[in-house]
N, C-alpha and C. Protein backbone atom coordinates (compact mmCIF):
# COMPACT_ATOMS: atom_id res chain seq x y z
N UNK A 1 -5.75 -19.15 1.42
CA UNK A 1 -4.35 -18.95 1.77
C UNK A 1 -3.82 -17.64 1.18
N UNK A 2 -4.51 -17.60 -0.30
CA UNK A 2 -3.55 -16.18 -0.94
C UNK A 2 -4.17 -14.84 0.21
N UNK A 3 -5.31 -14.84 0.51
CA UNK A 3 -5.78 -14.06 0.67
C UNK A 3 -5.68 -13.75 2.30
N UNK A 4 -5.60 -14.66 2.68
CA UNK A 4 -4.55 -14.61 4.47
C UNK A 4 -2.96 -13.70 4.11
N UNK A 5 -2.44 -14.18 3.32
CA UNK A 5 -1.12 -13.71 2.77
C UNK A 5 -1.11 -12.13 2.55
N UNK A 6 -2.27 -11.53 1.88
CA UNK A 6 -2.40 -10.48 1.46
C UNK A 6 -2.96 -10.11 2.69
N UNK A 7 -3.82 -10.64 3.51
CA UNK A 7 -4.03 -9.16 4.57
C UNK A 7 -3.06 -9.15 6.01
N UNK A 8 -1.99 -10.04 6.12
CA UNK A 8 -0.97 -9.97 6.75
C UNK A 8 -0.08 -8.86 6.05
N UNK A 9 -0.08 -9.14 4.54
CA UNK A 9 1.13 -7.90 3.79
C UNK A 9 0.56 -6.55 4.02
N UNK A 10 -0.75 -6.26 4.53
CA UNK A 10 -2.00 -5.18 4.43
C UNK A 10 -1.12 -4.79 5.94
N UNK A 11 -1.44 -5.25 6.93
CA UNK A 11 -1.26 -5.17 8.27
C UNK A 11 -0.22 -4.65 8.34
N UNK A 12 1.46 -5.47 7.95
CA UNK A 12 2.49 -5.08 7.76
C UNK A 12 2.72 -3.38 7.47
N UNK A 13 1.91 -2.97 5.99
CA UNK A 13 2.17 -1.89 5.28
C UNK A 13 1.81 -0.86 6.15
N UNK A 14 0.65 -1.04 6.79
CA UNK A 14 -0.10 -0.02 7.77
C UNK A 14 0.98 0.09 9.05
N UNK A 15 1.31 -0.82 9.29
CA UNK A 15 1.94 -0.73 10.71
C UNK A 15 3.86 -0.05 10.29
N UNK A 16 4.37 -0.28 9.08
CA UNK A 16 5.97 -0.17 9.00
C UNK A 16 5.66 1.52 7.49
N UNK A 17 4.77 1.07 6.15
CA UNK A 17 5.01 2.13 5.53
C UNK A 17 3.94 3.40 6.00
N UNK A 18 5.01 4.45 5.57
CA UNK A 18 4.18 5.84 5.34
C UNK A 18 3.40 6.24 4.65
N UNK A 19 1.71 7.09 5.53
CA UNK A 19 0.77 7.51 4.33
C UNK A 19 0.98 8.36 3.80
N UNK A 20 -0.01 8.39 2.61
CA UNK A 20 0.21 9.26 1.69
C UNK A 20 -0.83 9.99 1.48
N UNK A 21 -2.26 9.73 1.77
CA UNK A 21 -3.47 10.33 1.93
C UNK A 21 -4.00 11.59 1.58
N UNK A 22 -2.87 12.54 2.08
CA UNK A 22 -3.01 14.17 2.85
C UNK A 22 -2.03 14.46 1.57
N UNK A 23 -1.38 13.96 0.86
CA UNK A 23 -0.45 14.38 -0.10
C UNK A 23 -1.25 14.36 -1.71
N UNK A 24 -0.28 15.31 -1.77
CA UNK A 24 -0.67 15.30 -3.98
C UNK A 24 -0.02 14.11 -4.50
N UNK A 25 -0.44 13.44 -5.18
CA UNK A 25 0.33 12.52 -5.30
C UNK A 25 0.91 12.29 -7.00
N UNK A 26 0.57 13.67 -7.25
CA UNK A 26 1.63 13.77 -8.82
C UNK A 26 2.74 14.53 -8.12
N UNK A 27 3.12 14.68 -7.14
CA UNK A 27 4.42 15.82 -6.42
C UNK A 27 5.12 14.75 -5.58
N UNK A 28 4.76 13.58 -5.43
CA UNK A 28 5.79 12.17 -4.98
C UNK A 28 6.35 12.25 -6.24
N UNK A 29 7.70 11.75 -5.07
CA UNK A 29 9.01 11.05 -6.08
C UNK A 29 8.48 9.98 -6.94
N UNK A 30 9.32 9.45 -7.25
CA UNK A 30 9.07 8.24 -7.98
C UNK A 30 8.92 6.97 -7.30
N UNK A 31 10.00 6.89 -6.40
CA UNK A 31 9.73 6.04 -5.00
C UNK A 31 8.55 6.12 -4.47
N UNK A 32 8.13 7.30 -4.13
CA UNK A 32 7.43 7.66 -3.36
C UNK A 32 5.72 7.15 -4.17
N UNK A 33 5.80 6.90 -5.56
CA UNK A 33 4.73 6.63 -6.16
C UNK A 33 4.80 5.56 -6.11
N UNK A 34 5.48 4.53 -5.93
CA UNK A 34 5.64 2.82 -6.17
C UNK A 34 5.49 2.43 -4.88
N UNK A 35 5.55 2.92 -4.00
CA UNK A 35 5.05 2.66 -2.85
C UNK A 35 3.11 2.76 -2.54
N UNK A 36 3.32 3.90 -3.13
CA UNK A 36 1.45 4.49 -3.29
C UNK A 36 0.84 3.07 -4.01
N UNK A 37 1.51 2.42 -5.16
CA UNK A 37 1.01 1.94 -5.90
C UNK A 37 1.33 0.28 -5.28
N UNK A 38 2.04 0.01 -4.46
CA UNK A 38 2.43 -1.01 -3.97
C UNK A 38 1.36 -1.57 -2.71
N UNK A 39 0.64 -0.07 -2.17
CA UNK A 39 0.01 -0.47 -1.26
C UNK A 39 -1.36 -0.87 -1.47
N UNK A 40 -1.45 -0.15 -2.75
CA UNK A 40 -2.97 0.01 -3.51
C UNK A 40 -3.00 -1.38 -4.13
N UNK A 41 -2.03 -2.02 -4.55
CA UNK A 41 -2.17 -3.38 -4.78
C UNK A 41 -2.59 -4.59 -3.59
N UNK A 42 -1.89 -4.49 -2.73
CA UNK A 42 -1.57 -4.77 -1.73
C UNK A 42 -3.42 -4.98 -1.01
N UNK A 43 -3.62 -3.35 -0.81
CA UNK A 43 -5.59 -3.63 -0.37
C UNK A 43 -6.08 -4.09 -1.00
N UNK A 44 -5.87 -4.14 -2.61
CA UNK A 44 -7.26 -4.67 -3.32
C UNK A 44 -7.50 -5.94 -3.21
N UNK A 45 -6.17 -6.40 -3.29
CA UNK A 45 -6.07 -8.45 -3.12
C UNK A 45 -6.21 -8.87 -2.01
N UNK A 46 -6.19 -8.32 -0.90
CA UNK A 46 -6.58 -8.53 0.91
C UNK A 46 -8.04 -8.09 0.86
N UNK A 47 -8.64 -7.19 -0.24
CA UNK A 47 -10.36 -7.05 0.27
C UNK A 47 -11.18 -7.73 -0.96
N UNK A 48 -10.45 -8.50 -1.63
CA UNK A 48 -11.28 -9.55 -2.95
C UNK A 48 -11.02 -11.01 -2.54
């Protein structure tokens, strides 16, 4: 179940937030890093 949960939140992120990939990512805002870090959470618990 957790892990259905997490790759629906995976799906979501890909389809509504913006990448960051192509960017430096010490030159994101602060927002802009909690998001980086929101998504990176987000994959690891949808691919464990």
């Amino acid at each position: 179940m957790r892990k259905n949960l997490f790759k629906i939140l995976a799906l979501i992120n890909k389809l509504i937030l913006p990448r960051y990939s192509k960017r430096d990512i010490t030159k994101l805002s602060k927002f802009d890093q909690a998001l980086v870090a929101y998504r990176y959470w987000i994959t690891i618990n949808s691919l464990s």
